[in-house]
PDB file of N, CA and C in Angstrom:
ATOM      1  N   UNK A   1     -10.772  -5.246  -6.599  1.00  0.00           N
ATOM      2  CA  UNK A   1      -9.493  -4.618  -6.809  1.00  0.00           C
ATOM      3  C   UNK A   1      -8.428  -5.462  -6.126  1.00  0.00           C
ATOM      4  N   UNK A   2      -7.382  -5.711  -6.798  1.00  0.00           N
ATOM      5  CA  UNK A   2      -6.512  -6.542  -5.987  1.00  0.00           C
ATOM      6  C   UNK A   2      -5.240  -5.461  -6.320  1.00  0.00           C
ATOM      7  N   UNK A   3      -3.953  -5.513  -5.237  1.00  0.00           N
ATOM      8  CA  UNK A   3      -2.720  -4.931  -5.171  1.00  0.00           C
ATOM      9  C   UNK A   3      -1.811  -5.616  -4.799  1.00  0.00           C
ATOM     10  N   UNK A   4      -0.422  -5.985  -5.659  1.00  0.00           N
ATOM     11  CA  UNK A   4       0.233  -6.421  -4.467  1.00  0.00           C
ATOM     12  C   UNK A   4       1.696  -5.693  -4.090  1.00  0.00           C
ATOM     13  N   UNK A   5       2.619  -6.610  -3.295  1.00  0.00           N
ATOM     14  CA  UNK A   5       4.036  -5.540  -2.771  1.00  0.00           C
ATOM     15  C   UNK A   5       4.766  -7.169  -2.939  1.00  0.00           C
ATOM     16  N   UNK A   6       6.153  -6.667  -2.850  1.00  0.00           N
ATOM     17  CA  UNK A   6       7.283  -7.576  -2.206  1.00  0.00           C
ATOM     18  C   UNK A   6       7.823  -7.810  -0.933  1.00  0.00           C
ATOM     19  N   UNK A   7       6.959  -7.271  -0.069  1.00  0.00           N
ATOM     20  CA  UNK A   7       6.780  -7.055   1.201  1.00  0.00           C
ATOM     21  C   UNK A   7       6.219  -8.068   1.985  1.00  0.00           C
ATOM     22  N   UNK A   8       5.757  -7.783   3.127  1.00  0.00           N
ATOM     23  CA  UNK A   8       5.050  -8.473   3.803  1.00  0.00           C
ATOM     24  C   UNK A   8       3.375  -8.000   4.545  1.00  0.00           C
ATOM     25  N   UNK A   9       2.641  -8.174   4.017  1.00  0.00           N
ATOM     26  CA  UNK A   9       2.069  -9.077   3.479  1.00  0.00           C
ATOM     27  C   UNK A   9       2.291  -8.769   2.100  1.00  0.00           C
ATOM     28  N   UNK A  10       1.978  -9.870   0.849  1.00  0.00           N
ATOM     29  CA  UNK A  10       2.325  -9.517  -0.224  1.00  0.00           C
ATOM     30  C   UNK A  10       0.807  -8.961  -1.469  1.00  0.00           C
ATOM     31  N   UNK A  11      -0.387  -9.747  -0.729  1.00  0.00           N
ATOM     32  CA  UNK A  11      -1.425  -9.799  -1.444  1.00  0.00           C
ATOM     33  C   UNK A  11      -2.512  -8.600  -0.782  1.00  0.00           C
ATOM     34  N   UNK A  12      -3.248  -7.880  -1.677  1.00  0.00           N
ATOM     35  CA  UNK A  12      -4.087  -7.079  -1.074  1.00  0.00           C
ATOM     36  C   UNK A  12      -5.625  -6.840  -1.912  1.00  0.00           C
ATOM     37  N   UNK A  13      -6.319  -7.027  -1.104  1.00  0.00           N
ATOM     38  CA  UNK A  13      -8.001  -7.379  -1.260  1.00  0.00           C
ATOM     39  C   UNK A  13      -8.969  -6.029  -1.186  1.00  0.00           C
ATOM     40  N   UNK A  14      -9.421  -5.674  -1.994  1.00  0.00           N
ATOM     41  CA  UNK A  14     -10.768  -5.081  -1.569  1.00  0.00           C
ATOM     42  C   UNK A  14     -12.231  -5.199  -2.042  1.00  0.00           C
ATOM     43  N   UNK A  15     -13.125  -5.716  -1.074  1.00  0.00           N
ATOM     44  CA  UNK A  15     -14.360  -6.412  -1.473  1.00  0.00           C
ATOM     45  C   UNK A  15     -15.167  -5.769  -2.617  1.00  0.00           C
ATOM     46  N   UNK A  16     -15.544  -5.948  -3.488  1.00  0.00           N
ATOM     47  CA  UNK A  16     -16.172  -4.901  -4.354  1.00  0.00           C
ATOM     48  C   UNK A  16     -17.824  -4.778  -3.655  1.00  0.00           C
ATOM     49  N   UNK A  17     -18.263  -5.602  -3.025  1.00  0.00           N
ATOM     50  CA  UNK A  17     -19.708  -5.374  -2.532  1.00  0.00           C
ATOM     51  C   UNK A  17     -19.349  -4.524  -1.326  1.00  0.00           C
ATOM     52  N   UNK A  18     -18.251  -3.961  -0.754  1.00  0.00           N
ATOM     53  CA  UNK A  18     -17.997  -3.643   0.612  1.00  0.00           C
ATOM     54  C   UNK A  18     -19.224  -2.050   0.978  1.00  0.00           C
ATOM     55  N   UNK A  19     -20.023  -2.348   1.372  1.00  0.00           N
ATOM     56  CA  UNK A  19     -20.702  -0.786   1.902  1.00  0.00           C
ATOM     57  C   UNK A  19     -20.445   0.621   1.802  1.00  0.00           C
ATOM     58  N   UNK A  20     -19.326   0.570   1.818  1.00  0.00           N
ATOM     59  CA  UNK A  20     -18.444   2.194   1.570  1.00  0.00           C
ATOM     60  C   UNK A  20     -18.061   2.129  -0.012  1.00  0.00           C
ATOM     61  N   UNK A  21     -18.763   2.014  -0.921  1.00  0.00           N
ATOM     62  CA  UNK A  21     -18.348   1.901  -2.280  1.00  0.00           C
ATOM     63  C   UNK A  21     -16.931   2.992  -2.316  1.00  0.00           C
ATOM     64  N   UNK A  22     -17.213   4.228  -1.680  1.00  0.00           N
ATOM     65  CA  UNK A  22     -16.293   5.742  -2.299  1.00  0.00           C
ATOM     66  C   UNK A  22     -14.591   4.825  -0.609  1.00  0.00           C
ATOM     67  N   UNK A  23     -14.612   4.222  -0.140  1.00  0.00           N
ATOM     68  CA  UNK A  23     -13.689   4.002   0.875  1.00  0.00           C
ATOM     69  C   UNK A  23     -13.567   2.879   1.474  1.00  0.00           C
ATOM     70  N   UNK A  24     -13.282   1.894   0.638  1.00  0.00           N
ATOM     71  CA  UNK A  24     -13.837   0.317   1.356  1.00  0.00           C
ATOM     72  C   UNK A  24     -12.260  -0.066   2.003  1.00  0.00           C
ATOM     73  N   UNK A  25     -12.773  -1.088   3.047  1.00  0.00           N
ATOM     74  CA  UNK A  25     -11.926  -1.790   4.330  1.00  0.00           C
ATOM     75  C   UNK A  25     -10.700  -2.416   2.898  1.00  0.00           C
ATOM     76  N   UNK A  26      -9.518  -2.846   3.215  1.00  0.00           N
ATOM     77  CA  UNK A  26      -8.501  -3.248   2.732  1.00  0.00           C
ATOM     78  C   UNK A  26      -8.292  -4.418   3.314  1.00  0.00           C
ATOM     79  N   UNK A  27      -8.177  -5.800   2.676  1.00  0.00           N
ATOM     80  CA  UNK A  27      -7.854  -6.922   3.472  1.00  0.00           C
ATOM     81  C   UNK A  27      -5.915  -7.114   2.693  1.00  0.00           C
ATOM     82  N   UNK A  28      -5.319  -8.242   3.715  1.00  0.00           N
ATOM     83  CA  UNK A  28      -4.425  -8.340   2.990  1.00  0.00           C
ATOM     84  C   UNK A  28      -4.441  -9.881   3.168  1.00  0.00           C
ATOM     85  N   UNK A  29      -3.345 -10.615   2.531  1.00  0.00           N
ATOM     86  CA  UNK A  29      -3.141 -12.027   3.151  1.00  0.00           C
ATOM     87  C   UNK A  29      -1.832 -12.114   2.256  1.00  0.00           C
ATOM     88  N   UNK A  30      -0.719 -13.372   2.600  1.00  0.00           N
ATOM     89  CA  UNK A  30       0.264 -13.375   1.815  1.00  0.00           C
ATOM     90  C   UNK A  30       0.307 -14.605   1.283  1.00  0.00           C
ATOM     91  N   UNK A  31       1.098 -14.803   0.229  1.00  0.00           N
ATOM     92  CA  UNK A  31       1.790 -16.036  -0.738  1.00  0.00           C
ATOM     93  C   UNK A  31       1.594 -17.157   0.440  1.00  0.00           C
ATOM     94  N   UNK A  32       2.510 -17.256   1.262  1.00  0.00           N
ATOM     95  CA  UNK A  32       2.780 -18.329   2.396  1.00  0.00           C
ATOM     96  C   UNK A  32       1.594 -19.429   3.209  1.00  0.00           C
ATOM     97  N   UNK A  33       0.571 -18.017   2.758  1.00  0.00           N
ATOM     98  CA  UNK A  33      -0.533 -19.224   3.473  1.00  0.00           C
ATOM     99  C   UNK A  33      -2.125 -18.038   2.891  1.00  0.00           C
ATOM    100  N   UNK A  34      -1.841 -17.925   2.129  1.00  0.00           N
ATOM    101  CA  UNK A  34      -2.707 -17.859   0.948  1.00  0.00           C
ATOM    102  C   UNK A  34      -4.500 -17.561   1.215  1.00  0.00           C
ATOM    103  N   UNK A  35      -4.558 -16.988   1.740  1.00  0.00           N
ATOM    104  CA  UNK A  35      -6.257 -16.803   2.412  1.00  0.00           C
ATOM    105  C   UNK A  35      -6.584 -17.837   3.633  1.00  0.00           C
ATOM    106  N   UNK A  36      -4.857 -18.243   3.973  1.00  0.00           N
ATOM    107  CA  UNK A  36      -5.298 -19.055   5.497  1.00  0.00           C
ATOM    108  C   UNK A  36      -5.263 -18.301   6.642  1.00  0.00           C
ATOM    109  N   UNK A  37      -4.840 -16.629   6.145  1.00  0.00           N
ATOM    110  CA  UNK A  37      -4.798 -15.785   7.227  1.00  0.00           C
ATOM    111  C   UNK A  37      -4.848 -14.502   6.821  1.00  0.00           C
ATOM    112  N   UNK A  38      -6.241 -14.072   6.949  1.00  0.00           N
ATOM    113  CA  UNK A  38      -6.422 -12.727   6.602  1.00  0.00           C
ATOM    114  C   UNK A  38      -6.416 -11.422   7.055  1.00  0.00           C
ATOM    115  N   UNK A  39      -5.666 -10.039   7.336  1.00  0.00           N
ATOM    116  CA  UNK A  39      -5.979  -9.022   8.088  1.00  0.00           C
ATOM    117  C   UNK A  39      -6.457  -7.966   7.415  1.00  0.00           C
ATOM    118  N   UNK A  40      -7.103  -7.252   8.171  1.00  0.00           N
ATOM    119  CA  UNK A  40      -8.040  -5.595   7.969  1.00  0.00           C
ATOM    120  C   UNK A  40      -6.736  -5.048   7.761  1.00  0.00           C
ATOM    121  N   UNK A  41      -6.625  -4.300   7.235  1.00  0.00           N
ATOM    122  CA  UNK A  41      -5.482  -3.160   7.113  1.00  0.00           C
ATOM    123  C   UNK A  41      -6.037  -1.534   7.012  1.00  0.00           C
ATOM    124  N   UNK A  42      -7.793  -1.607   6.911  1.00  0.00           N
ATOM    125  CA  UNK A  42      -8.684  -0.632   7.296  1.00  0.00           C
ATOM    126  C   UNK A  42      -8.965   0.085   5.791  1.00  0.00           C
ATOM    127  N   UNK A  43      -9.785   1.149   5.758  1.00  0.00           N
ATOM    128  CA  UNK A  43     -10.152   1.641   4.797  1.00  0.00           C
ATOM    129  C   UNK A  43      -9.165   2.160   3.866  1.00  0.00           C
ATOM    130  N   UNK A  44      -9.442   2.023   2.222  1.00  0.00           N
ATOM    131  CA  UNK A  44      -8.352   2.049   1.448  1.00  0.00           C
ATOM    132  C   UNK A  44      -7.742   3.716   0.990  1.00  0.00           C
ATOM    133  N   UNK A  45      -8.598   4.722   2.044  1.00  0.00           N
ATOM    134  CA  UNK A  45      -7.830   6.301   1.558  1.00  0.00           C
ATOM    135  C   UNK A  45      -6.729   5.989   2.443  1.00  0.00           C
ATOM    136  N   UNK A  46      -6.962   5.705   3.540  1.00  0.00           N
ATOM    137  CA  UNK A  46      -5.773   5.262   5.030  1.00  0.00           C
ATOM    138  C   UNK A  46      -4.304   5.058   4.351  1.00  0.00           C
ATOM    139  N   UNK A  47      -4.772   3.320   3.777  1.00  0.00           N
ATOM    140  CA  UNK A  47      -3.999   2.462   3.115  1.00  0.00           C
ATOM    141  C   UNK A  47      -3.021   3.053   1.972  1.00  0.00           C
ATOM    142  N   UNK A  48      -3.684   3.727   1.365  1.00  0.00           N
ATOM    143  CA  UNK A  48      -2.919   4.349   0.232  1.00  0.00           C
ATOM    144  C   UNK A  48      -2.005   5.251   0.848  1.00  0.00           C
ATOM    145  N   UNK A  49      -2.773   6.216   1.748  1.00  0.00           N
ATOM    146  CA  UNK A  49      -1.563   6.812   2.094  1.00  0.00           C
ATOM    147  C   UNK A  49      -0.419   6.375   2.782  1.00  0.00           C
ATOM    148  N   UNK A  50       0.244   5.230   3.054  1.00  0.00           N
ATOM    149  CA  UNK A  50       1.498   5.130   3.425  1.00  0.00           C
ATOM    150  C   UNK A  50       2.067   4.334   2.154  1.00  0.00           C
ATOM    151  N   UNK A  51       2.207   4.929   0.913  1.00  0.00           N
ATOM    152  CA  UNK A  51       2.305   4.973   0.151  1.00  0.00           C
ATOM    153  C   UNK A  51       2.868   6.280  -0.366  1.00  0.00           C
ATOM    154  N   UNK A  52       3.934   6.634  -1.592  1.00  0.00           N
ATOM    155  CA  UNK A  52       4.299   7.434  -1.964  1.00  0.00           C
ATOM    156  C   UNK A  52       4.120   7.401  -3.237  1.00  0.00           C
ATOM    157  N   UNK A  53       3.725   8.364  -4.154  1.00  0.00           N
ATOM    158  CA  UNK A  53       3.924   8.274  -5.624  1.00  0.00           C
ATOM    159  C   UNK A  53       5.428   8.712  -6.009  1.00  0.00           C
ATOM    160  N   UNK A  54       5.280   8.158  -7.508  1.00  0.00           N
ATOM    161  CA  UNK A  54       6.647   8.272  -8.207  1.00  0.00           C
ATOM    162  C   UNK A  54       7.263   9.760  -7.919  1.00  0.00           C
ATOM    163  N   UNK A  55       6.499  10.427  -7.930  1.00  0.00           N
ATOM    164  CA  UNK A  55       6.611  12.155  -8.015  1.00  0.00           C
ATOM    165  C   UNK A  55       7.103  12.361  -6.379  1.00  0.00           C
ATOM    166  N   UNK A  56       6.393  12.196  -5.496  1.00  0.00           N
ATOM    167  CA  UNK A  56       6.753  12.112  -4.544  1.00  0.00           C
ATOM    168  C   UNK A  56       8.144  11.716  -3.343  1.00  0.00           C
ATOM    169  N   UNK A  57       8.543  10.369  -4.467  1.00  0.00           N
ATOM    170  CA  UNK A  57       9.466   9.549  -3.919  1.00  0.00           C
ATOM    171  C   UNK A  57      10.851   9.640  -4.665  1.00  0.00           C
ATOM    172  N   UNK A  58      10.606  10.670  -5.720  1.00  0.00           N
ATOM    173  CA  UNK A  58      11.476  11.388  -6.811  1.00  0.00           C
ATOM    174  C   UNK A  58      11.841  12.553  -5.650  1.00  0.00           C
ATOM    175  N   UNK A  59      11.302  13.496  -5.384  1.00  0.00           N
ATOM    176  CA  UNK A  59      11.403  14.369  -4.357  1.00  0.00           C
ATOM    177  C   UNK A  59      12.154  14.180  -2.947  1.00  0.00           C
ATOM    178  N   UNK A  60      11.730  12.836  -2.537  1.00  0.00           N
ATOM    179  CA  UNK A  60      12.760  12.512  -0.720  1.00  0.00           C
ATOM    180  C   UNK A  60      14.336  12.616  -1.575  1.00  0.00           C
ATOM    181  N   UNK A  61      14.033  11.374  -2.621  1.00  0.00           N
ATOM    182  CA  UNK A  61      15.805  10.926  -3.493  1.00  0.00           C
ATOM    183  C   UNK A  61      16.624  12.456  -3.570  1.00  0.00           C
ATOM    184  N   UNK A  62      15.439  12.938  -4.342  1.00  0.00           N
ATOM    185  CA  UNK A  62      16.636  14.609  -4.970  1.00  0.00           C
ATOM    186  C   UNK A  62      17.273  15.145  -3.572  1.00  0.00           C
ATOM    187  N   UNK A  63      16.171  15.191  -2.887  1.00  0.00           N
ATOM    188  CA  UNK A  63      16.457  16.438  -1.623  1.00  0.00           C
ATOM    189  C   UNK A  63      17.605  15.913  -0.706  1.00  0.00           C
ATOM    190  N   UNK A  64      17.714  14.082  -0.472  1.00  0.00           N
ATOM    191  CA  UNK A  64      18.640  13.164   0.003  1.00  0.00           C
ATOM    192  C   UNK A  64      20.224  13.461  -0.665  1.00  0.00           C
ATOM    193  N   UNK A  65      19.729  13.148  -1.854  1.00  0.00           N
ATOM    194  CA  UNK A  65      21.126  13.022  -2.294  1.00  0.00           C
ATOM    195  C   UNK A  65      21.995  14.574  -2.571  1.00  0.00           C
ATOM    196  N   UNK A  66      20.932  15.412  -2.287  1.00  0.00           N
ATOM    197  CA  UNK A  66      21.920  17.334  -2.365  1.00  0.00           C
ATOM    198  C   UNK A  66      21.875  17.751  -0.817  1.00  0.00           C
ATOM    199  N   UNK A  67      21.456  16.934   0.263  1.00  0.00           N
ATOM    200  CA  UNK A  67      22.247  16.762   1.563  1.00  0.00           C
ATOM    201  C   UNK A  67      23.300  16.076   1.359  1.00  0.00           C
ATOM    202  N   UNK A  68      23.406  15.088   0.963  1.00  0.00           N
ATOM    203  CA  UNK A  68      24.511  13.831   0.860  1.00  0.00           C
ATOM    204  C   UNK A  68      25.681  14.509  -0.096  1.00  0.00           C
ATOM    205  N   UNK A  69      25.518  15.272  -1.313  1.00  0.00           N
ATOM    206  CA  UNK A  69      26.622  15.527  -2.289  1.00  0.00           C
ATOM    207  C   UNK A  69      26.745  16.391  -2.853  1.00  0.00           C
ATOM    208  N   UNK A  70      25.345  17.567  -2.310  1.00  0.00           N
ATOM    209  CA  UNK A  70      25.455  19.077  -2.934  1.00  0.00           C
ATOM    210  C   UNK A  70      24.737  18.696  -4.044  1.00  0.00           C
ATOM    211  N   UNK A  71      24.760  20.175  -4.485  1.00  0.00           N
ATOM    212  CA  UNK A  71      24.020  20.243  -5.800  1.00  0.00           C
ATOM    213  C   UNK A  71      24.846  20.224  -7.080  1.00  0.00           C
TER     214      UNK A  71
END
C-alpha cells in the first residue's frame, strides 16, 4: 500500500508481508532523499487517525464559518 501528502514527509509505506496483516507498522520517507531516510510512523489504525475524512472536515468548515458569520 503506498500513500502520499504535500507535506512533510511526503511518501508513505506499508510492508505487505508485515505480521499484523489486520494493523501493519507505517513507514514514511520523502521526495528529498528518497528511501535514504526512513521513519516508523507506527501502526496504520494510529496513522489514519490523524487524518480527517471529507465528511468530517466538511463539519470543522460549517461549524467555523457560523462562528465566524452566523448562519
Amino acid at each position: 500500500m503506498y500513500i502520499y501528502s504535500y507535506g512533510y514527509p511526503d511518501h508513505y509505506f506499508v510492508c505487505l508481508t508485515d505480521a499484523d496483516q489486520n494493523n501493519p507498522t507505517v513507514y514514511s520517507t520523502d521526495h528529498e532523499n528518497y528511501f535514504g531516510e526512513i521513519e516508523n510512523e507506527g501502526r496504520l489504525e494510529k496513522f489514519l487517525d490523524r487524518y480527517m475524512t471529507k465528511e468530517e472536515f466538511s463539519e470543522v468548515v460549517k461549524e467555523y464559518l457560523e462562528r465566524k458569520f452566523g448562519k
